[in-house]
PDB file of N, CA and C in Angstrom:
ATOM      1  N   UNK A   1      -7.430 -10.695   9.302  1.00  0.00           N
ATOM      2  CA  UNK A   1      -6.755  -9.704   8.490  1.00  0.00           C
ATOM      3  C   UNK A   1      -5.996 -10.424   7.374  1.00  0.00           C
ATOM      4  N   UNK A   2      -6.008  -9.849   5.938  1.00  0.00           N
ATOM      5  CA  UNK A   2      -5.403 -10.527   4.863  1.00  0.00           C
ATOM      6  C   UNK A   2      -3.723  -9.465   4.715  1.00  0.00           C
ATOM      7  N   UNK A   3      -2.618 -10.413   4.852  1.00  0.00           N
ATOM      8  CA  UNK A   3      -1.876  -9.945   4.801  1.00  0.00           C
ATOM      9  C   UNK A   3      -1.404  -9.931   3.166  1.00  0.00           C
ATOM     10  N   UNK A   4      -0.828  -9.056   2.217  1.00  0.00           N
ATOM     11  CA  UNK A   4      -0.339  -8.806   1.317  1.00  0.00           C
ATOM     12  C   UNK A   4       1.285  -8.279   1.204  1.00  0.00           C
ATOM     13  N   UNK A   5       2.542  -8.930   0.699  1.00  0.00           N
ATOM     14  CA  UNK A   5       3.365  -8.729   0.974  1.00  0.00           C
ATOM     15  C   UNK A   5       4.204  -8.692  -0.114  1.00  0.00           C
ATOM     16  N   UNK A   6       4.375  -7.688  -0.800  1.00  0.00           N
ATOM     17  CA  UNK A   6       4.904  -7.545  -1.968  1.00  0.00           C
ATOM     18  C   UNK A   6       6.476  -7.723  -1.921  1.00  0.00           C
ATOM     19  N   UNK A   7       7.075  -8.590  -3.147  1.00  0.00           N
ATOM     20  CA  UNK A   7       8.910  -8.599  -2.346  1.00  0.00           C
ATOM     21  C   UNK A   7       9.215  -8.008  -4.082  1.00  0.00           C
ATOM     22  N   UNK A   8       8.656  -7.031  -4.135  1.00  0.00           N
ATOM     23  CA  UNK A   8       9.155  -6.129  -5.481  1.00  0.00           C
ATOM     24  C   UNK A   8       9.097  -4.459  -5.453  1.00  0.00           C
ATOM     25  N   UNK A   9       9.562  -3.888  -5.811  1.00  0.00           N
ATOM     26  CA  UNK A   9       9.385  -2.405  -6.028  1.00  0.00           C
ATOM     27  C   UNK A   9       8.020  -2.333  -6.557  1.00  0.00           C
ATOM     28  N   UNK A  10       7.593  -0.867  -6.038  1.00  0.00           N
ATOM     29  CA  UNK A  10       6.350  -0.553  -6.542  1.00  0.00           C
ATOM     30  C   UNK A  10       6.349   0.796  -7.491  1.00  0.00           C
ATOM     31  N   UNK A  11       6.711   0.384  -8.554  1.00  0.00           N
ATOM     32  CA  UNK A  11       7.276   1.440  -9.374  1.00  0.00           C
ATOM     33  C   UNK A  11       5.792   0.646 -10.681  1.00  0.00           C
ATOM     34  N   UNK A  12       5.513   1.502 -11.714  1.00  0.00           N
ATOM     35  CA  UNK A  12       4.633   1.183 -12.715  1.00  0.00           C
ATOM     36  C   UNK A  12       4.626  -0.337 -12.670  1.00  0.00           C
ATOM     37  N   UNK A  13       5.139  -1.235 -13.054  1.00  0.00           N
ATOM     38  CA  UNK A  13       5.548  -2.771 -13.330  1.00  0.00           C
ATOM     39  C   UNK A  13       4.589  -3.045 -11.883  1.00  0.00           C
ATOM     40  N   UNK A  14       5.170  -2.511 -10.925  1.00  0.00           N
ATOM     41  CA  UNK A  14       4.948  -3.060 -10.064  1.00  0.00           C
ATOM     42  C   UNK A  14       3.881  -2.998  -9.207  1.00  0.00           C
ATOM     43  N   UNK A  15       3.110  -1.625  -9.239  1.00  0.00           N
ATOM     44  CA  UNK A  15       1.814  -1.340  -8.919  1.00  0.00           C
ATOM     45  C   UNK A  15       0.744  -2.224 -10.088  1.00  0.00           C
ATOM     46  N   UNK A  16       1.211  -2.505 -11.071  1.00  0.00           N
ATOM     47  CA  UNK A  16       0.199  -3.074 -12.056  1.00  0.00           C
ATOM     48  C   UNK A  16       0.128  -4.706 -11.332  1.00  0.00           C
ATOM     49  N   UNK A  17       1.052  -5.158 -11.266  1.00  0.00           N
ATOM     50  CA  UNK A  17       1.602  -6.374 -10.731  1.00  0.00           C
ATOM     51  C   UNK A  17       0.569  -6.301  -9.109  1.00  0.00           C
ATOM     52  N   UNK A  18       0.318  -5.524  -7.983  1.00  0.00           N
ATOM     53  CA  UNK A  18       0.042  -5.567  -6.450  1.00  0.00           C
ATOM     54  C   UNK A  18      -1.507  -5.524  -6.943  1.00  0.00           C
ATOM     55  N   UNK A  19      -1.975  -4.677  -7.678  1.00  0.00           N
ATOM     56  CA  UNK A  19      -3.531  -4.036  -8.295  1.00  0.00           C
ATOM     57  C   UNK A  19      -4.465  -5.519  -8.291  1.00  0.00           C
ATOM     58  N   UNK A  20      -3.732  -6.898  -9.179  1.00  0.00           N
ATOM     59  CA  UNK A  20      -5.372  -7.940  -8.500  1.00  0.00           C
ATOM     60  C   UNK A  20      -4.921  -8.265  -7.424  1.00  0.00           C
ATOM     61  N   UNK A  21      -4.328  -8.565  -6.556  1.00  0.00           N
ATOM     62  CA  UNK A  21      -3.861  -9.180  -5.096  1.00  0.00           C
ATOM     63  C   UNK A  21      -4.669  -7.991  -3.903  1.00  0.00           C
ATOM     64  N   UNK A  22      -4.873  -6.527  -4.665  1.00  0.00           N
ATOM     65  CA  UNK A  22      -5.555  -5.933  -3.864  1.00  0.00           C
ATOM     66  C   UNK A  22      -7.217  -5.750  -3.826  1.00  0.00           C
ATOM     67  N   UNK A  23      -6.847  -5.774  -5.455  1.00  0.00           N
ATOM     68  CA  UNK A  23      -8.377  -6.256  -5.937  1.00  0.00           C
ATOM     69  C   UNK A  23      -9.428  -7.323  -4.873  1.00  0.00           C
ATOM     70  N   UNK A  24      -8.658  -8.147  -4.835  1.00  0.00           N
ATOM     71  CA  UNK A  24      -9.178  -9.471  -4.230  1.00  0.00           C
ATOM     72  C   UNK A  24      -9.466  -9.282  -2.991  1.00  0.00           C
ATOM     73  N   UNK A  25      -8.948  -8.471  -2.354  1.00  0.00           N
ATOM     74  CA  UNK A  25      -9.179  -8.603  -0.539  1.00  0.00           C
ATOM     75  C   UNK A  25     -10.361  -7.781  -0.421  1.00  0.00           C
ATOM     76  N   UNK A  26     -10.417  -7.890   0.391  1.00  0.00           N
ATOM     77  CA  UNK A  26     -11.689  -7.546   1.761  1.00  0.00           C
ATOM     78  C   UNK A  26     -11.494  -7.336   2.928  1.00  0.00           C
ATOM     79  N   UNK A  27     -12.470  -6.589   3.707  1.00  0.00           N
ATOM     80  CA  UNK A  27     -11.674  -6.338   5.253  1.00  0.00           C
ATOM     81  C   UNK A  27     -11.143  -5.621   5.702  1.00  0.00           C
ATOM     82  N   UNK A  28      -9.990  -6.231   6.443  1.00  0.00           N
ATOM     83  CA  UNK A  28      -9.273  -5.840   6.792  1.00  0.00           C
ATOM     84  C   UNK A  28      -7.587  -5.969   6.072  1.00  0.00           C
ATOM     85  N   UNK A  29      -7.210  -5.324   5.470  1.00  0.00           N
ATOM     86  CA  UNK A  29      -5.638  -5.978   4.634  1.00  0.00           C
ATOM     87  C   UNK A  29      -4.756  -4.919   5.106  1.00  0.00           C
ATOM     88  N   UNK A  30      -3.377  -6.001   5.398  1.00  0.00           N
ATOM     89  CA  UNK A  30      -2.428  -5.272   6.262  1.00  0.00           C
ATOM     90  C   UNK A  30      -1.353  -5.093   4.750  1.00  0.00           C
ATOM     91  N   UNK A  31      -0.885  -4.103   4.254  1.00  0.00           N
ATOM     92  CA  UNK A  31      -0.246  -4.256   3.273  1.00  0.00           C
ATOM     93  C   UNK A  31       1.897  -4.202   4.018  1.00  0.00           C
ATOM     94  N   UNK A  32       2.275  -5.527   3.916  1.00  0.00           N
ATOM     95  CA  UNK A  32       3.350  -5.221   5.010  1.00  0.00           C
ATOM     96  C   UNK A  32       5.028  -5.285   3.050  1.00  0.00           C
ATOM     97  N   UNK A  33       5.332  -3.772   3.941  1.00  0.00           N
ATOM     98  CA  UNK A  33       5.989  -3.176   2.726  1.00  0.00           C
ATOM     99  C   UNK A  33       7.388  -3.602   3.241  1.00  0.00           C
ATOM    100  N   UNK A  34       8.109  -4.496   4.284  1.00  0.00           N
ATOM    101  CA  UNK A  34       8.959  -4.964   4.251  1.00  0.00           C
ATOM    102  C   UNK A  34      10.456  -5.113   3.293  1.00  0.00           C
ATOM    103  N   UNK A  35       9.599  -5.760   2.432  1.00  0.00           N
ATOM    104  CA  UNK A  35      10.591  -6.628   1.302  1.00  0.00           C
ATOM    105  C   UNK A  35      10.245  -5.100  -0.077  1.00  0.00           C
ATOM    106  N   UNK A  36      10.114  -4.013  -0.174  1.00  0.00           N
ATOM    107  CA  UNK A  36       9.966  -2.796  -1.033  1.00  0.00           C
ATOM    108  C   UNK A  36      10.885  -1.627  -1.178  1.00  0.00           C
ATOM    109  N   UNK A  37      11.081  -1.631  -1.587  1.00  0.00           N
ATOM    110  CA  UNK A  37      13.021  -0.189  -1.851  1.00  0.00           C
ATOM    111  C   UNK A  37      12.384   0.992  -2.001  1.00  0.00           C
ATOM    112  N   UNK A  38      11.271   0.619  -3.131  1.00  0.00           N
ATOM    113  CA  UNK A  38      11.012   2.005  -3.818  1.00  0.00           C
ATOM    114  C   UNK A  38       9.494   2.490  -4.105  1.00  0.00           C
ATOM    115  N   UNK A  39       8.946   2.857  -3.927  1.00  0.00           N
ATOM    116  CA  UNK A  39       7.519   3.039  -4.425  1.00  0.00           C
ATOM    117  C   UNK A  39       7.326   4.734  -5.097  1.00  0.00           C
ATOM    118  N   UNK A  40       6.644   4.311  -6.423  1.00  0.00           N
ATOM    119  CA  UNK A  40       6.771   5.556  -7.270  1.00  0.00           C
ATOM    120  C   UNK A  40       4.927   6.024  -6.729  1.00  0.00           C
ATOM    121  N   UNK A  41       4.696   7.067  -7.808  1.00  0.00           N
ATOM    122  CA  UNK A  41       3.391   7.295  -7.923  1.00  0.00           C
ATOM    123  C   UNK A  41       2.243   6.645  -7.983  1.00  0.00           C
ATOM    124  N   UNK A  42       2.979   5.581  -9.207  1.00  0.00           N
ATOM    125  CA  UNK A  42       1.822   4.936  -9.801  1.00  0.00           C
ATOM    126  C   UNK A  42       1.937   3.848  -8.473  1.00  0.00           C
ATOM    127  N   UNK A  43       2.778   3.487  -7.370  1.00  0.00           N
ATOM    128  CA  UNK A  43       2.400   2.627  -6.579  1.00  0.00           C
ATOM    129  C   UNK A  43       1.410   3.202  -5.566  1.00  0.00           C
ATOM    130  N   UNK A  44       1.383   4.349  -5.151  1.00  0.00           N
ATOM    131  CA  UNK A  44       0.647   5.333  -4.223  1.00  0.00           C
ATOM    132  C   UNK A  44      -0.521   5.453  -4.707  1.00  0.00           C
ATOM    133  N   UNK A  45      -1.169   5.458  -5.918  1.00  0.00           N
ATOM    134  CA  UNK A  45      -2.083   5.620  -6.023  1.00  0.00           C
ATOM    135  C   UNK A  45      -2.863   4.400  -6.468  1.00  0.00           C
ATOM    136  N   UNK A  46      -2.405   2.757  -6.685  1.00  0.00           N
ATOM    137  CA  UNK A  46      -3.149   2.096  -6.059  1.00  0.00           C
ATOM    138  C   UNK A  46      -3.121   1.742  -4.975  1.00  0.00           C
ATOM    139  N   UNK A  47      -2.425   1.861  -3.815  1.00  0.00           N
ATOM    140  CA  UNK A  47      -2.491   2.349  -2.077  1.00  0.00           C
ATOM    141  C   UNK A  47      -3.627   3.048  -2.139  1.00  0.00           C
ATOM    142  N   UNK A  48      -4.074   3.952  -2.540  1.00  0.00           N
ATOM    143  CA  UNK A  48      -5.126   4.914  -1.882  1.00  0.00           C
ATOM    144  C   UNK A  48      -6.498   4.668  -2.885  1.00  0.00           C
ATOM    145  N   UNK A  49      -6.411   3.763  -3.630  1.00  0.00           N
ATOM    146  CA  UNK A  49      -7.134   3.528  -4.224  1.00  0.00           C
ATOM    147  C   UNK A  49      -7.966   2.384  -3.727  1.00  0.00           C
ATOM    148  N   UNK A  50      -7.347   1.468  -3.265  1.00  0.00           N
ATOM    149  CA  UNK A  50      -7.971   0.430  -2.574  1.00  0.00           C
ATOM    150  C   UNK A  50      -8.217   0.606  -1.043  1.00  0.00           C
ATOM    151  N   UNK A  51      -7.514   1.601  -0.432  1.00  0.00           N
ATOM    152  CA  UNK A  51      -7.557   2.219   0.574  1.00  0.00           C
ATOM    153  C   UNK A  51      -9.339   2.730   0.601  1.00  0.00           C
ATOM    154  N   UNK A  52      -9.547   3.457  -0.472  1.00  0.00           N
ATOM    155  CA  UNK A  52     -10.386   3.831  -0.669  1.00  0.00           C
ATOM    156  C   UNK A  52     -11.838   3.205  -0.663  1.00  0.00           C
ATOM    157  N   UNK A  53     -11.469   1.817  -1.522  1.00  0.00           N
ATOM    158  CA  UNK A  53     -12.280   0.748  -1.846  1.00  0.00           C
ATOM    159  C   UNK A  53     -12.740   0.155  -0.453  1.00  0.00           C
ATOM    160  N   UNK A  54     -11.675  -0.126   0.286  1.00  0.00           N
ATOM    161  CA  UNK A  54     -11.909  -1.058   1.127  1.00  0.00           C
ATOM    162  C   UNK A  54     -12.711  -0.064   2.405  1.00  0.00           C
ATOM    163  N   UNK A  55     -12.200   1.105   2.620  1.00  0.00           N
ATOM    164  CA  UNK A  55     -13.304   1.634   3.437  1.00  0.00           C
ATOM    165  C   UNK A  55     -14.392   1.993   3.386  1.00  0.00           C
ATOM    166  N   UNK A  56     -14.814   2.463   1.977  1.00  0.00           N
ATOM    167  CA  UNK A  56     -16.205   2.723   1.597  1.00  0.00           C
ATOM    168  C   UNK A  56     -17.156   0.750   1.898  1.00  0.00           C
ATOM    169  N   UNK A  57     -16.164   0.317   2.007  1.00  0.00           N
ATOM    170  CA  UNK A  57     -16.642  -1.430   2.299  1.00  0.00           C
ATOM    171  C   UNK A  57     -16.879  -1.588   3.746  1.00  0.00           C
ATOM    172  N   UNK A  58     -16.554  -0.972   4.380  1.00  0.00           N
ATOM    173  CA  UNK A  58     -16.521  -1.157   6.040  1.00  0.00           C
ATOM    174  C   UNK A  58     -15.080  -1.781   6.563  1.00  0.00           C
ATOM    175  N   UNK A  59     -14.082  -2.146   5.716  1.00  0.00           N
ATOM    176  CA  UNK A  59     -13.008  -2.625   5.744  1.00  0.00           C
ATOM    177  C   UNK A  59     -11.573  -1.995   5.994  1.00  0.00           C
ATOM    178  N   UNK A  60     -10.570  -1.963   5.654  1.00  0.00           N
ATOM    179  CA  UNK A  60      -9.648  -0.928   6.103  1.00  0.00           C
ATOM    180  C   UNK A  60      -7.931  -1.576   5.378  1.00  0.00           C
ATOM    181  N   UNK A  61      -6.965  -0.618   4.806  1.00  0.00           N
ATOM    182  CA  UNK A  61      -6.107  -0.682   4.688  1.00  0.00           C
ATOM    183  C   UNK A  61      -4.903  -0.340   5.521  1.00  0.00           C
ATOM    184  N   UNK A  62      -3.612  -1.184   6.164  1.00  0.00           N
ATOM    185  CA  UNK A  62      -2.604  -0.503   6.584  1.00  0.00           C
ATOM    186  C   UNK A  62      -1.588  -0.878   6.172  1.00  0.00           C
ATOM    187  N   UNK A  63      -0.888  -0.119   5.821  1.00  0.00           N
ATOM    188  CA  UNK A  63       0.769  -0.361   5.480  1.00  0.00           C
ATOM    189  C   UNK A  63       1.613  -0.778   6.534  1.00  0.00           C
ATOM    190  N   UNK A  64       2.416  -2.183   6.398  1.00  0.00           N
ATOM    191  CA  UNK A  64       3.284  -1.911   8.013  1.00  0.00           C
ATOM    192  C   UNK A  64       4.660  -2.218   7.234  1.00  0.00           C
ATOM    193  N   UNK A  65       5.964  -2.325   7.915  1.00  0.00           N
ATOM    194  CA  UNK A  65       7.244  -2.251   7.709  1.00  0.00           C
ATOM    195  C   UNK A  65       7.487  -1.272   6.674  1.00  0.00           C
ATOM    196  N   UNK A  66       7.648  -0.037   6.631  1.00  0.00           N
ATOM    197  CA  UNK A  66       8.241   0.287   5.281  1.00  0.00           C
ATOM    198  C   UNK A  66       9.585   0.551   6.053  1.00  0.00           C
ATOM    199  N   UNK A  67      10.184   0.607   4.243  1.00  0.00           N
ATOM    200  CA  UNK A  67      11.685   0.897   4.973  1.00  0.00           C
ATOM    201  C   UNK A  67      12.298   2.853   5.619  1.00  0.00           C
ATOM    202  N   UNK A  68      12.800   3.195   5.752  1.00  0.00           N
ATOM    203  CA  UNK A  68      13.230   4.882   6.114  1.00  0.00           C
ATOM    204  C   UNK A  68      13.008   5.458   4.442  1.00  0.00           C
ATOM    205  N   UNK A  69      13.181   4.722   3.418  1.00  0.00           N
ATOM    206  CA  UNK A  69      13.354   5.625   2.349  1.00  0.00           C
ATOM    207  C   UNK A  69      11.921   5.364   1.797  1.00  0.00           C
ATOM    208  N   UNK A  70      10.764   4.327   2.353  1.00  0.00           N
ATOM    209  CA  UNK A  70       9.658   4.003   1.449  1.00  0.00           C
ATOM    210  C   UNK A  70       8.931   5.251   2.819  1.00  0.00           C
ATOM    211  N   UNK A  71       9.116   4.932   3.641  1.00  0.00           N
ATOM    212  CA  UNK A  71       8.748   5.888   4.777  1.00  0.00           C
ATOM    213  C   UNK A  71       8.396   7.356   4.417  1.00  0.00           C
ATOM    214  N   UNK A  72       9.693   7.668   4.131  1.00  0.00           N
ATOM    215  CA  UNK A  72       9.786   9.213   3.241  1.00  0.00           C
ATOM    216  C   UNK A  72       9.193   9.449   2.367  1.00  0.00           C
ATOM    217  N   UNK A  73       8.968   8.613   1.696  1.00  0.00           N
ATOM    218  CA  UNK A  73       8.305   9.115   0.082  1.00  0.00           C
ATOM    219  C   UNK A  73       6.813   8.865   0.904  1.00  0.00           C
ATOM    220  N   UNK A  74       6.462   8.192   1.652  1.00  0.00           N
ATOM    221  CA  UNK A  74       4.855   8.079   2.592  1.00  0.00           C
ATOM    222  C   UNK A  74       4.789   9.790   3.347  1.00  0.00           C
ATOM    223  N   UNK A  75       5.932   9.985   3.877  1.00  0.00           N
ATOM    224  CA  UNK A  75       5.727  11.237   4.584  1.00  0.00           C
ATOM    225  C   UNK A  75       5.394  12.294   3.487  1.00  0.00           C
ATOM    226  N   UNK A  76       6.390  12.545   2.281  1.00  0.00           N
ATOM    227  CA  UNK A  76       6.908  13.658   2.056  1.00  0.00           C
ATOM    228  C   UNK A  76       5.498  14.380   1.095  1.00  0.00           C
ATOM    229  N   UNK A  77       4.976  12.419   0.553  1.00  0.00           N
ATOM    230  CA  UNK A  77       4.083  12.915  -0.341  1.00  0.00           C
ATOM    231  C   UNK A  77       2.459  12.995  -0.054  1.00  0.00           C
ATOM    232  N   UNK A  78       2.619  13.015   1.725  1.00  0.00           N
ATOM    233  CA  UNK A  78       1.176  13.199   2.842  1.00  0.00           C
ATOM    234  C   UNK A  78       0.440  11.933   2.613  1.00  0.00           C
ATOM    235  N   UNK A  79       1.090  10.933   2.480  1.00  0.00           N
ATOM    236  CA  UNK A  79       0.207   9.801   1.984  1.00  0.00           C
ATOM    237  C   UNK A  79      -0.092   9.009   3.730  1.00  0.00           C
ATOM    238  N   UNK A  80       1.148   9.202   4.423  1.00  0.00           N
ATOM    239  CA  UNK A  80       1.215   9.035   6.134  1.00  0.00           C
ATOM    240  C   UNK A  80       0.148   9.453   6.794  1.00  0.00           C
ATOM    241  N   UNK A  81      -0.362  10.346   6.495  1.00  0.00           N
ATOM    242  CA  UNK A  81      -1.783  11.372   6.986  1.00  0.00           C
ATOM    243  C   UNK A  81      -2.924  10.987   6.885  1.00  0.00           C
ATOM    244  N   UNK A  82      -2.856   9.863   5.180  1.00  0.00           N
ATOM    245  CA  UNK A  82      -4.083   9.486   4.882  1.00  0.00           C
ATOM    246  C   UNK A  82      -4.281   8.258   4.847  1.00  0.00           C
ATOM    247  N   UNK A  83      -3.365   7.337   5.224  1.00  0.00           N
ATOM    248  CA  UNK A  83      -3.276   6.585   5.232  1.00  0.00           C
ATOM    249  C   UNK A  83      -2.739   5.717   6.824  1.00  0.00           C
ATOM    250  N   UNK A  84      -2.907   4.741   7.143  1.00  0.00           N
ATOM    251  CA  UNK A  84      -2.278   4.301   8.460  1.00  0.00           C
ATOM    252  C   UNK A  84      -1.519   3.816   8.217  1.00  0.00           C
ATOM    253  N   UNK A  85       0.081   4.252   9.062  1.00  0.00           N
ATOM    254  CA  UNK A  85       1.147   3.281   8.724  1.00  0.00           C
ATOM    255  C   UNK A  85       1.445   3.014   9.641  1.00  0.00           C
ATOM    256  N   UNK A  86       2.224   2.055  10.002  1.00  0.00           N
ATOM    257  CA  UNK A  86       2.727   1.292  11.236  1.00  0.00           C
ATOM    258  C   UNK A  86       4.583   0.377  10.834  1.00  0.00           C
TER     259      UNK A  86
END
């Protein structure tokens, strides 16, 4: 499993910034959201974008550590549903 571990907000800057590091994987990639405060739109939708990528690959995306408030914005905006978080 390729772990990816972003220690920045995922706000525009910052989804542009995660986009080749996700690019690059294969597999299996654990995306561990630990070290993340905030994640906007534009971070969610390269989440589900490579989410996307990687399963049409036979491969698989999961999010692990988010914090209670990156959590929420995973719940509120059904991204929890479509995504595996841990």
């Amino acid at each position: 499993m390729t772990t990816i571990a972003p220690s920045w907000n995922l706000d525009v800057a910052g989804a542009q910034r995660l986009e080749p590091e996700l690019e690059a994987a294969e597999g299996a990639v654990e995306v561990d959201l630990t070290d993340v405060a905030f994640v906007a739109s534009s971070g969610l939708r390269v989440l589900l974008k490579h989410a996307q990528r990687l399963d049409k690959a036979g491969g698989s995306l999961v999010i692990t550590n988010p914090s209670d408030m990156v959590r929420e914005v995973l719940d509120m905006s059904g991204f929890s549903t479509i995504l595996e978080v841990r």
